[in-house]
N, C-alpha and C. Protein backbone atom coordinates (compact mmCIF):
# COMPACT_ATOMS: atom_id res chain seq x y z
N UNK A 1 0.84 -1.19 0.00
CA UNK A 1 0.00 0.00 0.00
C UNK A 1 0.88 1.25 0.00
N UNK A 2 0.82 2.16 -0.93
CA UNK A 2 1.63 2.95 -1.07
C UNK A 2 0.94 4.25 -0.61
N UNK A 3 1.68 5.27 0.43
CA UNK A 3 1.13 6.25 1.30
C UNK A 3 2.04 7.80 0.89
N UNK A 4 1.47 8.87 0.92
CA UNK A 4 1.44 9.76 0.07
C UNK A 4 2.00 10.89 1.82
N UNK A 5 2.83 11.34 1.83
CA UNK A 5 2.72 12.12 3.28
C UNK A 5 2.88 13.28 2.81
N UNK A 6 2.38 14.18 3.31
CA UNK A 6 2.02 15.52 2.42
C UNK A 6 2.96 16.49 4.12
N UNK A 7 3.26 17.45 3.61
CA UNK A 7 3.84 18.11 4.76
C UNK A 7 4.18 17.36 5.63
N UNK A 8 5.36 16.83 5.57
CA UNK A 8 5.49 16.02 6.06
C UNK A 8 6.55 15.83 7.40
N UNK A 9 7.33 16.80 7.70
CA UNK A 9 7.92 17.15 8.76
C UNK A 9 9.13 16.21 8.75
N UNK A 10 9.42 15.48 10.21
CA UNK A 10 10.49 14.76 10.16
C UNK A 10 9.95 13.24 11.01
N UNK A 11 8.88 13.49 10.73
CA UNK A 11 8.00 11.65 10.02
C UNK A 11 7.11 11.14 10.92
N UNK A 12 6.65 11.87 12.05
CA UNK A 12 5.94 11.20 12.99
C UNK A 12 4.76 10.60 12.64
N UNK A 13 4.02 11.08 11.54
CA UNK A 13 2.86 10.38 11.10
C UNK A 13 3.30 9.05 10.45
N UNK A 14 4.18 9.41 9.21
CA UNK A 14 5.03 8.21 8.61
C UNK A 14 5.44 6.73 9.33
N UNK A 15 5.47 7.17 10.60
CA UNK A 15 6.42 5.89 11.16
C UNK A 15 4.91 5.13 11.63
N UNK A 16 4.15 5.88 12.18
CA UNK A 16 2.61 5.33 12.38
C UNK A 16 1.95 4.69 11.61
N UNK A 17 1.56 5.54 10.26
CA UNK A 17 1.20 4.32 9.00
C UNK A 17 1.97 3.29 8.57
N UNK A 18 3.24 3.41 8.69
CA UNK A 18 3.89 1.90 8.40
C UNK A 18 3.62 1.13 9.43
N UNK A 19 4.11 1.54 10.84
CA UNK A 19 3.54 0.30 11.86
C UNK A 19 1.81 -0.26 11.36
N UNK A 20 1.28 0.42 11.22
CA UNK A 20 -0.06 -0.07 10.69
C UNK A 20 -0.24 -1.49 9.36
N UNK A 21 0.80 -0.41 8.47
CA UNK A 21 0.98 -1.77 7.42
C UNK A 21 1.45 -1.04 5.76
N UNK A 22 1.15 0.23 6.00
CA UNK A 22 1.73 1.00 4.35
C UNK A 22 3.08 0.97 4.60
N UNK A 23 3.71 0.19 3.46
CA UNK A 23 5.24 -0.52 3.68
C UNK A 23 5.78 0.52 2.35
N UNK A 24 4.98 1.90 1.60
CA UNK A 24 5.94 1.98 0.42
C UNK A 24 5.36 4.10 0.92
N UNK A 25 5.75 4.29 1.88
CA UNK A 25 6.09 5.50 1.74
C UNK A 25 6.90 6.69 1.83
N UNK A 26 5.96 8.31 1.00
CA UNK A 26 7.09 9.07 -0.15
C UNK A 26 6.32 10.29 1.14
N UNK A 27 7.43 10.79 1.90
CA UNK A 27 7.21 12.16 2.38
C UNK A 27 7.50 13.14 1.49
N UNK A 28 6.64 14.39 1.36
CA UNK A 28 6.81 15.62 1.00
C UNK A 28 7.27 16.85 1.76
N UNK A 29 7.56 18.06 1.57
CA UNK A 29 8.08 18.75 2.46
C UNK A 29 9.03 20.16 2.11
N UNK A 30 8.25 21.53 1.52
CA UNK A 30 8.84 22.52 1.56
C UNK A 30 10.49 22.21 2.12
N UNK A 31 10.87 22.12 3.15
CA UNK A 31 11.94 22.44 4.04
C UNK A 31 12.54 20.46 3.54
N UNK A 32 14.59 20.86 4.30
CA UNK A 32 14.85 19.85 4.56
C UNK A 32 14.29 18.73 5.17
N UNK A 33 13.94 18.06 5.27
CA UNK A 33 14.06 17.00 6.55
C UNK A 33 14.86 15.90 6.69
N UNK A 34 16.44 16.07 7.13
CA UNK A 34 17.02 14.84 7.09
C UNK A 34 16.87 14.07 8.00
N UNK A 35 16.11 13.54 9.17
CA UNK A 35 15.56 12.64 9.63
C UNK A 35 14.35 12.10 9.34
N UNK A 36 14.27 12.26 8.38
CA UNK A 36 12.51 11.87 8.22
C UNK A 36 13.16 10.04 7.69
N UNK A 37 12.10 9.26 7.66
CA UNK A 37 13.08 7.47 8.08
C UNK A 37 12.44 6.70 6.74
N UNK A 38 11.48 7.61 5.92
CA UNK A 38 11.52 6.76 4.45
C UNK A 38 11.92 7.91 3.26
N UNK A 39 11.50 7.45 2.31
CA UNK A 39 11.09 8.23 0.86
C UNK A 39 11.13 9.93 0.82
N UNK A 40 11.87 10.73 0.67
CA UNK A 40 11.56 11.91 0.89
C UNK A 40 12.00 12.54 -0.49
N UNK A 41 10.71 13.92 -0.98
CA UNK A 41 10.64 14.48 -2.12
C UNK A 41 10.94 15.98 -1.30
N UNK A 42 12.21 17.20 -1.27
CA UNK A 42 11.52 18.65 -1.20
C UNK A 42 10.99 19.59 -2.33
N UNK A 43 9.71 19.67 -1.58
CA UNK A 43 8.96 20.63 -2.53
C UNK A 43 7.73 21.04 -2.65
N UNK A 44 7.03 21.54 -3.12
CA UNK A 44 5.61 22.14 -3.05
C UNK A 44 4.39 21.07 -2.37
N UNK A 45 4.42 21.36 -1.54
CA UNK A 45 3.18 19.61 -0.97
C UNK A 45 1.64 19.79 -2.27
N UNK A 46 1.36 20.69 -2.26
CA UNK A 46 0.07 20.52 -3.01
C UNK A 46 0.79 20.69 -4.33
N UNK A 47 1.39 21.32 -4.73
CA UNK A 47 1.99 20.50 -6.60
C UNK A 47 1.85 19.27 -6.58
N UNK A 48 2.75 18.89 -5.50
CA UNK A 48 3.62 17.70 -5.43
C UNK A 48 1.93 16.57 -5.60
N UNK A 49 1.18 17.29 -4.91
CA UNK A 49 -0.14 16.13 -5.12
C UNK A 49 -1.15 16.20 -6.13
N UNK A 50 -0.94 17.41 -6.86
CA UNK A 50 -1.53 17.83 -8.04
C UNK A 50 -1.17 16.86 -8.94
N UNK A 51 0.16 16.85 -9.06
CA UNK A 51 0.83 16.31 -10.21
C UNK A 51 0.94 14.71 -10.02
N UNK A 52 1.15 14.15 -8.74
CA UNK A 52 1.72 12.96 -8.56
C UNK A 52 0.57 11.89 -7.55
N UNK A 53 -0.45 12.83 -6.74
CA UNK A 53 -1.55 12.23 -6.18
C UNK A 53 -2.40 10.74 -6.71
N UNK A 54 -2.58 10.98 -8.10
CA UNK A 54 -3.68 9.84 -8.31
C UNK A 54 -2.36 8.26 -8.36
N UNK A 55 -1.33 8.52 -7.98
CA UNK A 55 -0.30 7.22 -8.02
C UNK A 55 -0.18 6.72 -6.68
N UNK A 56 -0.82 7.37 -5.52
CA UNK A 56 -0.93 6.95 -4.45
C UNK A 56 -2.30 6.20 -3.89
N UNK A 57 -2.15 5.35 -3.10
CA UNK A 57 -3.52 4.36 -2.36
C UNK A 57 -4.12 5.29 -1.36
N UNK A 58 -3.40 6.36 -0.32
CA UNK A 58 -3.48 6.88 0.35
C UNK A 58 -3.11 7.91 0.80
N UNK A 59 -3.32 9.05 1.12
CA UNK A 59 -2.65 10.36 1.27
C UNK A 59 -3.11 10.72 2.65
N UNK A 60 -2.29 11.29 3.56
CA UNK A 60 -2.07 11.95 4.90
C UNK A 60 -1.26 13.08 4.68
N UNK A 61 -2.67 14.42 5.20
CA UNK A 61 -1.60 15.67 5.14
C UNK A 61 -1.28 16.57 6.53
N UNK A 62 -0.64 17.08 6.89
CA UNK A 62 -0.59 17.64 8.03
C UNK A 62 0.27 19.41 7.81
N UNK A 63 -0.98 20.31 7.22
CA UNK A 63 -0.56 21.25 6.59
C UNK A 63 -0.46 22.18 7.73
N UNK A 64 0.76 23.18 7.73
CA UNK A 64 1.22 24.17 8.61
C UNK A 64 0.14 24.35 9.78
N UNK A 65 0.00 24.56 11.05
CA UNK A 65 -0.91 24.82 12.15
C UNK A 65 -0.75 25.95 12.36
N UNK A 66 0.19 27.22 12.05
CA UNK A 66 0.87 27.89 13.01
C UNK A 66 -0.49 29.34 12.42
N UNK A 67 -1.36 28.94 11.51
CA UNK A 67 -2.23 30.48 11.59
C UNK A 67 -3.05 30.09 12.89
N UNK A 68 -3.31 28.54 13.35
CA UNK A 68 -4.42 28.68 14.10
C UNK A 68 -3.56 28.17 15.40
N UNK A 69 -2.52 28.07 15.69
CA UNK A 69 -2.19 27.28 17.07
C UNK A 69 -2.13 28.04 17.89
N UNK A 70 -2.56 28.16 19.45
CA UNK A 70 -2.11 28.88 20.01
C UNK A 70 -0.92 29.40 20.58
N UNK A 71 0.21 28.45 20.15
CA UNK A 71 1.15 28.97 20.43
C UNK A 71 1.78 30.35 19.26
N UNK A 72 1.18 30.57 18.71
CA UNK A 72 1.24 31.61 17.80
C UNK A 72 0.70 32.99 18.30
N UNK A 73 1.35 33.88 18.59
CA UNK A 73 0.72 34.98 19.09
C UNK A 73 -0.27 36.02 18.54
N UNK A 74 -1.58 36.28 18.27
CA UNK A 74 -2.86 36.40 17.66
C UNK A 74 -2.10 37.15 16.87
N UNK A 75 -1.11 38.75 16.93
CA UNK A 75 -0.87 39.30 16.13
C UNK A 75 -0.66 38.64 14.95
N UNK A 76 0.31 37.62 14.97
CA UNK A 76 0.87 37.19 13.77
C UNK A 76 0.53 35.90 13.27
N UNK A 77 -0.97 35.48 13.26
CA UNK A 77 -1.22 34.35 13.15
C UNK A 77 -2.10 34.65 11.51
N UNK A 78 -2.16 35.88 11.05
CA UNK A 78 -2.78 36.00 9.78
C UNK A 78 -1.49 36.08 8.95
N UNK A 79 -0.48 36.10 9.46
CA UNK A 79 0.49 36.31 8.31
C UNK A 79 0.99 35.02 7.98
N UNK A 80 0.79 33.67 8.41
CA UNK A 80 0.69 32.39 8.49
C UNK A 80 -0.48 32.16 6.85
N UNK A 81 -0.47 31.48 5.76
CA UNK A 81 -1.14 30.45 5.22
C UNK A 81 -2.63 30.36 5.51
N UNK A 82 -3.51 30.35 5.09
CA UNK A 82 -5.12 29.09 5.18
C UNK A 82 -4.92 28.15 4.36
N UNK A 83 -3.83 27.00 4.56
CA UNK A 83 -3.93 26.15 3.30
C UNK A 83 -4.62 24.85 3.72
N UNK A 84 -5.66 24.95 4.74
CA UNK A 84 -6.74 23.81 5.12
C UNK A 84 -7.33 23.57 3.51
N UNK A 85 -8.18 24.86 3.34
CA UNK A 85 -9.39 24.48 2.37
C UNK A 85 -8.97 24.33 0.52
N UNK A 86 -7.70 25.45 0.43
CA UNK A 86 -7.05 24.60 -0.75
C UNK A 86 -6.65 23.10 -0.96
N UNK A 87 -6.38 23.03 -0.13
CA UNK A 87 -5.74 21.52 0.54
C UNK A 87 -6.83 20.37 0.00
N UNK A 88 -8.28 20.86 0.69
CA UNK A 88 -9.19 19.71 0.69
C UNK A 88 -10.11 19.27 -0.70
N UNK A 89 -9.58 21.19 -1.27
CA UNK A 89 -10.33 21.30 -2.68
C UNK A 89 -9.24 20.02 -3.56
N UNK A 90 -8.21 20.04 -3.67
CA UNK A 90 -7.05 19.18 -4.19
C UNK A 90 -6.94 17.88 -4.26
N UNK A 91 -7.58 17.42 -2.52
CA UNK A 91 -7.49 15.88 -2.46
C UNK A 91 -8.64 15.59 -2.85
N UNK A 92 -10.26 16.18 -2.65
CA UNK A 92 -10.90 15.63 -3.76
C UNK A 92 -11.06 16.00 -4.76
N UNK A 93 -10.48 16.52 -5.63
CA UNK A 93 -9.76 16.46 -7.48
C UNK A 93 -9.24 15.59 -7.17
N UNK A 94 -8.17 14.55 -6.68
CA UNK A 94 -7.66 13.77 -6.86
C UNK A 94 -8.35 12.23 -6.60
N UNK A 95 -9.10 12.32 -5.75
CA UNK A 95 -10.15 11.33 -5.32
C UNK A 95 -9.69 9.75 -4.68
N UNK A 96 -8.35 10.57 -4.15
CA UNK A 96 -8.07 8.95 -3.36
C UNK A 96 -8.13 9.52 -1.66
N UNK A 97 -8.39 8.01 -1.33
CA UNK A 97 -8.42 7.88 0.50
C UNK A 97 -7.47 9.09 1.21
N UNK A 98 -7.88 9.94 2.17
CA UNK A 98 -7.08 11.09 2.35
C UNK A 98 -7.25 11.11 3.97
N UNK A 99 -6.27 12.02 4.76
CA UNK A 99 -6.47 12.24 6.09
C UNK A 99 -5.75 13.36 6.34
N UNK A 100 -6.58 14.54 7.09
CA UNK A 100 -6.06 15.73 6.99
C UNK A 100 -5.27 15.81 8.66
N UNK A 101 -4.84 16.35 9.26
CA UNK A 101 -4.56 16.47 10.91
C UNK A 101 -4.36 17.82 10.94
N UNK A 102 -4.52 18.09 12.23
CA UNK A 102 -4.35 19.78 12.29
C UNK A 102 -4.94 19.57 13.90
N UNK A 103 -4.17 21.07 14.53
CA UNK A 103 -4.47 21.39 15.67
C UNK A 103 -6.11 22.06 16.48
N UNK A 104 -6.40 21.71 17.63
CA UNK A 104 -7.90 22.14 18.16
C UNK A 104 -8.57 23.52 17.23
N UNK A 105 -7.51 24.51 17.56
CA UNK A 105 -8.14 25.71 16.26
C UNK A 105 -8.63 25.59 15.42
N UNK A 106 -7.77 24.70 14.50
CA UNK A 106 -8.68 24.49 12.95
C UNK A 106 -9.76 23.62 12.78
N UNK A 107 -10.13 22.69 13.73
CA UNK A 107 -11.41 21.96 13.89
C UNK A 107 -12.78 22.48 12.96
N UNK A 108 -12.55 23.65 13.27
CA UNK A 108 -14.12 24.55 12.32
C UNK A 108 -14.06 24.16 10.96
N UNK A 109 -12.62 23.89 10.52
CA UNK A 109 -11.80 23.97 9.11
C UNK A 109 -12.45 22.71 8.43
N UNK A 110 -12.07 21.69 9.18
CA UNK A 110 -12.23 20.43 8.75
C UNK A 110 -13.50 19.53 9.10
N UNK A 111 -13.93 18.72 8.20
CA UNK A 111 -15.17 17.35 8.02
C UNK A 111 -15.27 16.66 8.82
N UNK A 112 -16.10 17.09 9.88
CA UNK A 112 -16.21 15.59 10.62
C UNK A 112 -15.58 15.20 11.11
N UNK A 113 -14.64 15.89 11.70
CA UNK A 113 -13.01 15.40 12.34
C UNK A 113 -13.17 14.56 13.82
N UNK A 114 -11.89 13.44 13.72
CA UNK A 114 -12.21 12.98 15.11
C UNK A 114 -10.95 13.44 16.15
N UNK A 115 -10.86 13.21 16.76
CA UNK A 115 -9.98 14.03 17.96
C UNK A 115 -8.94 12.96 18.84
N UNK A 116 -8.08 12.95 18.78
CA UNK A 116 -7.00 11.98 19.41
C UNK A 116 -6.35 12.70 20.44
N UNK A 117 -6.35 11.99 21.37
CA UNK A 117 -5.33 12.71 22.42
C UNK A 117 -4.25 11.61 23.36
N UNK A 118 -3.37 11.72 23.56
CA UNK A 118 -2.51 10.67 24.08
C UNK A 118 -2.77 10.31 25.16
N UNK A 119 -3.54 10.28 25.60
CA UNK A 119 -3.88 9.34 27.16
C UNK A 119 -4.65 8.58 26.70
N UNK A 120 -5.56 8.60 25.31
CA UNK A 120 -6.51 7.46 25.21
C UNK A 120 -5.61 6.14 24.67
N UNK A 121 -4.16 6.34 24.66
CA UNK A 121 -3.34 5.30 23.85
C UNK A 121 -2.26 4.84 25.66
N UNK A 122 -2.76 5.85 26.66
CA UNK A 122 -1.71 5.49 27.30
C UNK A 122 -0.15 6.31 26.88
N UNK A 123 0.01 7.21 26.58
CA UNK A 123 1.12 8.01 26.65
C UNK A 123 1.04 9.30 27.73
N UNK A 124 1.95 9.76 27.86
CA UNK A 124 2.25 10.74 28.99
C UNK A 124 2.08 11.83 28.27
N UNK A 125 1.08 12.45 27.66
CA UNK A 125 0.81 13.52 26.73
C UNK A 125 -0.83 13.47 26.72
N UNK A 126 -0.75 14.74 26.45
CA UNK A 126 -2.42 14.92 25.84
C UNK A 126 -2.41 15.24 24.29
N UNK A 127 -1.82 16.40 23.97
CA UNK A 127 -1.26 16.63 21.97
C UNK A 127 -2.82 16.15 21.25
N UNK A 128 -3.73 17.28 21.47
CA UNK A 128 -5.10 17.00 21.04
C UNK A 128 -4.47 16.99 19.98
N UNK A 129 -5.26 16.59 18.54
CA UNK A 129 -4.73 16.70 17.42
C UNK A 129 -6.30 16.21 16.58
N UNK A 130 -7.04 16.83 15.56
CA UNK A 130 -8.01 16.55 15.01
C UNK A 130 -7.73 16.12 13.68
N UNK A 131 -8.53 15.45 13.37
CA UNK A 131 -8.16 14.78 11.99
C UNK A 131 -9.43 14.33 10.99
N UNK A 132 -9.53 14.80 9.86
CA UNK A 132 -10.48 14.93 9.20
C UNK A 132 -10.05 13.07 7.71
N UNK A 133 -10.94 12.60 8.33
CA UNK A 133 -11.16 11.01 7.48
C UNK A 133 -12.11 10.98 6.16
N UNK A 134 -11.71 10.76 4.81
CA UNK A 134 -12.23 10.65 3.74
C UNK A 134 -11.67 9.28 3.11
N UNK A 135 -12.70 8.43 2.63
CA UNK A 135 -14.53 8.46 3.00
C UNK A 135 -14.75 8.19 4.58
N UNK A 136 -15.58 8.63 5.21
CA UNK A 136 -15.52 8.98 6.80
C UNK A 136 -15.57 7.55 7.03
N UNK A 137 -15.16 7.31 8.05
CA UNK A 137 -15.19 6.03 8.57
C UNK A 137 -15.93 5.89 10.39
N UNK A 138 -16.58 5.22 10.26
CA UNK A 138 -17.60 5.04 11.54
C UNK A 138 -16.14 4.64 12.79
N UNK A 139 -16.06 5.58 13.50
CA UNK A 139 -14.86 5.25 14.57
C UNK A 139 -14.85 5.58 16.07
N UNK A 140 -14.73 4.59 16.93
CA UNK A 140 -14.99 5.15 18.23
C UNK A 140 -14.26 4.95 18.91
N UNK A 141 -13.57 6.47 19.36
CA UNK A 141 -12.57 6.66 19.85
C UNK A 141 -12.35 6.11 21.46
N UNK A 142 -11.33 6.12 21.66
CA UNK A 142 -11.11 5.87 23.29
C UNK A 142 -11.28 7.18 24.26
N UNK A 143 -11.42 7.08 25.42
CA UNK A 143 -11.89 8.58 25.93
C UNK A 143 -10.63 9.07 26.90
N UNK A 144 -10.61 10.43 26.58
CA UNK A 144 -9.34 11.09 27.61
C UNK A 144 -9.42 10.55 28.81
N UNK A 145 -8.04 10.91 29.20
CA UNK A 145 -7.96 10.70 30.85
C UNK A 145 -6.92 11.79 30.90
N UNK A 146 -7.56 12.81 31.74
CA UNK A 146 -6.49 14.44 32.15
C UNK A 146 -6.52 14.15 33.52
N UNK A 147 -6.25 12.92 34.22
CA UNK A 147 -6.49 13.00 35.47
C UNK A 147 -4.99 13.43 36.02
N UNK A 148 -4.07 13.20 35.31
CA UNK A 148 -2.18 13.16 34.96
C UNK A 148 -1.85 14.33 34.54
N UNK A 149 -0.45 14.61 35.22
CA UNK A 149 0.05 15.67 34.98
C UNK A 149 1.04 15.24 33.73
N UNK A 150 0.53 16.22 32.25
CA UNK A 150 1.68 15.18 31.17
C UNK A 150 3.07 15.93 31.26
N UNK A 151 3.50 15.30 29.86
CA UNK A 151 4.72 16.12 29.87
C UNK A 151 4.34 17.04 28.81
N UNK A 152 4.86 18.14 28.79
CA UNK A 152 4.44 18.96 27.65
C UNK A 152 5.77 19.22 26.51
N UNK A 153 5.45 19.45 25.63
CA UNK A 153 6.56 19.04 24.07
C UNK A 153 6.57 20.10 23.84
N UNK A 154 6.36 21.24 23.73
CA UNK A 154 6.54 22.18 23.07
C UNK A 154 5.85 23.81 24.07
N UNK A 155 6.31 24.96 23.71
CA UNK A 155 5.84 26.06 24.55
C UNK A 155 6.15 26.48 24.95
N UNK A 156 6.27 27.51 25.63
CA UNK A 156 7.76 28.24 26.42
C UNK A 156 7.56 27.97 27.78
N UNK A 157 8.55 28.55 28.77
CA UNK A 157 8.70 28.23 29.85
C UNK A 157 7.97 28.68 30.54
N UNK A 158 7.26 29.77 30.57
CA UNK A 158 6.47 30.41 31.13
C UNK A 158 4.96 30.39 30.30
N UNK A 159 3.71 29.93 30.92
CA UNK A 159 2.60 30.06 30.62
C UNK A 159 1.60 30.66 30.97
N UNK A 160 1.13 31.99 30.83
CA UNK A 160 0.24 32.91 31.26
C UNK A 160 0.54 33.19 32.31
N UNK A 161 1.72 33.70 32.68
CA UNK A 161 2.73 33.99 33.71
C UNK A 161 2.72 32.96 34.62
N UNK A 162 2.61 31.87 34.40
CA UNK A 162 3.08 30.82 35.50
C UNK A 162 4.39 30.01 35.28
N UNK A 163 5.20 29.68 36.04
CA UNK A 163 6.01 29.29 35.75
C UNK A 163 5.80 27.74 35.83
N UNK A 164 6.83 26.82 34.75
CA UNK A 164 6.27 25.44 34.63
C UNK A 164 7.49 24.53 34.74
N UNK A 165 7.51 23.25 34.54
CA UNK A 165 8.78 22.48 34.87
C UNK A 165 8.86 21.96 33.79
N UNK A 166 10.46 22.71 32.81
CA UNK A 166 10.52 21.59 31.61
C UNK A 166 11.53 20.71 31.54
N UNK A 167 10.64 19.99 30.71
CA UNK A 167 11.05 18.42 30.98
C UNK A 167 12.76 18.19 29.69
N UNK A 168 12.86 17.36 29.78
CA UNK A 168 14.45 17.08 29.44
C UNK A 168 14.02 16.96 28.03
N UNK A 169 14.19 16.44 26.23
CA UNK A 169 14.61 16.27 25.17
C UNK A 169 14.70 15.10 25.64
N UNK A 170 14.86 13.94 26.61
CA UNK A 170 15.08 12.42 26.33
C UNK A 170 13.67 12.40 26.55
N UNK A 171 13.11 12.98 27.83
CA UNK A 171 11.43 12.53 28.33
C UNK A 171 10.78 13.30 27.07
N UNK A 172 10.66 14.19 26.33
CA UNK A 172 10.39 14.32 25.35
C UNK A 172 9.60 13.69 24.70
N UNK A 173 11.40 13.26 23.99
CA UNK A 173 10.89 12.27 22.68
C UNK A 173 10.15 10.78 23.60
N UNK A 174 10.40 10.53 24.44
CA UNK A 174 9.32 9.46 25.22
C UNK A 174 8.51 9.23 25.05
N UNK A 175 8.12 10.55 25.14
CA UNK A 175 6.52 10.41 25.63
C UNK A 175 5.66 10.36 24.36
N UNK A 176 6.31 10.84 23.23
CA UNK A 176 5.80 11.06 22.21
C UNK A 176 6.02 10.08 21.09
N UNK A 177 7.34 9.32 21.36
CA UNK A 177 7.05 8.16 20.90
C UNK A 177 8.18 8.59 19.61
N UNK A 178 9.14 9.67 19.76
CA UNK A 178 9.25 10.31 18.36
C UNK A 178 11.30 10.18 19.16
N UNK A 179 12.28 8.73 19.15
CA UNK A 179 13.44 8.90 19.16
C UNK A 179 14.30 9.68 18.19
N UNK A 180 13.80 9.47 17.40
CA UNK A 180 14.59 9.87 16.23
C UNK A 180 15.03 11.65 16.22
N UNK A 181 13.98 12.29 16.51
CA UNK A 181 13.68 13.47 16.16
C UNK A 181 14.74 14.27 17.31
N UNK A 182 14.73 16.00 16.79
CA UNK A 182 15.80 16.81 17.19
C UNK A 182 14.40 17.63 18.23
N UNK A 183 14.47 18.54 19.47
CA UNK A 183 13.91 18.77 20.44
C UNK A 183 12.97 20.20 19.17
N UNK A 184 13.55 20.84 17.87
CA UNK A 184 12.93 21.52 17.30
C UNK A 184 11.75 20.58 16.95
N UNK A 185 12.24 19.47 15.83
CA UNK A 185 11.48 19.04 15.09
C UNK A 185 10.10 18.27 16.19
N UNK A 186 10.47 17.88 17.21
CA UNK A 186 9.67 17.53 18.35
C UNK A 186 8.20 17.86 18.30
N UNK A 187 8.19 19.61 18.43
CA UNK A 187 7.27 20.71 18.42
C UNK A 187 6.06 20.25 17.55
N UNK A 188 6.40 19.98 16.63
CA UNK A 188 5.73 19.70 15.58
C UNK A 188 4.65 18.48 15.45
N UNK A 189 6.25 17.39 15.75
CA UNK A 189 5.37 15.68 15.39
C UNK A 189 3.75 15.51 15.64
N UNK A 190 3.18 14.30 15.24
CA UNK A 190 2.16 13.88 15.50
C UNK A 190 2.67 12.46 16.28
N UNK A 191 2.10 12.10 17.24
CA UNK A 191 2.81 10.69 17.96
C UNK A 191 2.32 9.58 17.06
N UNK A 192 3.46 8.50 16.21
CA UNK A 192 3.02 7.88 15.44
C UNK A 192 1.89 7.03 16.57
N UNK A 193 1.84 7.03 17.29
CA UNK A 193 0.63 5.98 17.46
C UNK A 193 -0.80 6.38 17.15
N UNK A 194 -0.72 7.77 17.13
CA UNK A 194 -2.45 8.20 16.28
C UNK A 194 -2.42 7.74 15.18
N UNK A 195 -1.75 7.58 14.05
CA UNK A 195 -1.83 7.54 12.41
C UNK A 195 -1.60 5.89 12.63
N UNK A 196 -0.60 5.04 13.75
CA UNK A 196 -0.78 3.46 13.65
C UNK A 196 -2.37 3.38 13.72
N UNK A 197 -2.88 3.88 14.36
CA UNK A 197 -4.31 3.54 14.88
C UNK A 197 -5.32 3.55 13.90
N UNK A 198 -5.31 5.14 13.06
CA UNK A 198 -6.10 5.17 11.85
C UNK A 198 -5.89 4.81 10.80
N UNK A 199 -4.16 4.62 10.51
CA UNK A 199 -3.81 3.28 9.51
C UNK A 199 -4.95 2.08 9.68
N UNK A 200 -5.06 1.70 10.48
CA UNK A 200 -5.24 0.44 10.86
C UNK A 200 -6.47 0.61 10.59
N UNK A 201 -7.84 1.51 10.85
CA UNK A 201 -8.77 1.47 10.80
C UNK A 201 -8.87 1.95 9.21
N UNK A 202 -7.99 2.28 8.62
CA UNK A 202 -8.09 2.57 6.93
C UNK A 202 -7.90 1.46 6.39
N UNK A 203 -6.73 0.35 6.80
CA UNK A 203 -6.47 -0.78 5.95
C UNK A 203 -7.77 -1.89 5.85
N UNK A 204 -8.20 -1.67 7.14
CA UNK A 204 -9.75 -2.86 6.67
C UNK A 204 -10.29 -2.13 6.12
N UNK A 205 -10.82 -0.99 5.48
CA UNK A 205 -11.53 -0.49 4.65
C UNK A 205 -10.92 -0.67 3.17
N UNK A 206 -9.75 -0.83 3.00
CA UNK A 206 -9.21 -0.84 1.62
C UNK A 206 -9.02 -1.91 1.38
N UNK A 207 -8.73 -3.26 2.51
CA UNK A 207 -8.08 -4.67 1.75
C UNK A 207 -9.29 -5.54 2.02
């Protein structure tokens, strides 16, 4: 099954759909990424799927967050991209199996999205993360547990003037499941165990 990673960072979704079972995938990616751990193309993610999309079984995109994240400071969160809805116009022109991810903000953005958070897998994280499934798939999620203090991956040291305890670059990548990665690229990841999970619930739909 060959998997299409669209913005693709330095692979946290990637390593998830292969544990699942897509054994032939091609990350995309404006920027370097020399840790990313398969196939890597740099360059325009939506060209790149314009032109090369209908050769893939499956496509996963995870396009820039930073107009809607809150770690973005309101001033400068319009000078950031809307490339949600170009995005979605693209993958259906192309009309194969697709999965969008994006942070709590953009939720309004996206179809029907379902919501992952790392305590329903048992990790030391929460990393809401929403994700929009085409053709939707009937899925029922596991339910938070915030009863735990997590570790947090990304954010500054100080949060609405409180001061917080950060955690080391080894507990990090731990918790998130992401060794490979540099404490920048961290910020970013998606914990492959969300995308193992919806791999998995995509492959019985396709085989």
């Amino acid at each position: 099954m060959r998997l299409l990673d669209l913005f693709c960072g330095a692979g946290g979704a990637a390593v998830g759909y292969h544990r699942a079972g897509f054994t032939d995938i091609l990350g995309v990616d404006i920027k370097p990424q020399p840790h990313y751990p398969f196939a890597f193309v740099q360059g325009d993610a939506l060209q790149y799927l314009e032109e090369h999309g209908h050769e893939f079984d499956t496509i996963h995109a995870s396009p820039p967050c930073q107009r809607y994240s809150w770690c973005t400071p309101p001033i400068h969160r319009s000078h950031h991209p809307n490339s949600i809805p170009p995005l979605q116009d693209l993958l259906k022109k192309v009309g194969k199996p697709y999965v969008i991810e994006n942070v709590a903000a953009a939720r309004h953005l996206l179809h029907n999205p379902i919501m992952l958070c790392g305590s329903m897998f048992g990790l030391n994280i929460f990393r809401h993360r929403y994700f929009e499934i085409s053709p939707s798939l009937f899925l029922l999620t596991p339910t938070c547990n915030h009863s735990f203090q997590p570790v947090l991956i990304s954010g500054s040291t100080n949060r609405a003037g409180q001061p917080r305890f950060d955690y080391t670059v080894a507990q990090r990548k731990a918790a998130i499941g992401c060794s490979w990665m540099t404490n920048k690229e961290l910020d970013q990841a998606i914990p492959p165990t969300y995308t193992h999970w919806i791999g998995q619930q995509i492959l019985k739909e396709l085989l």
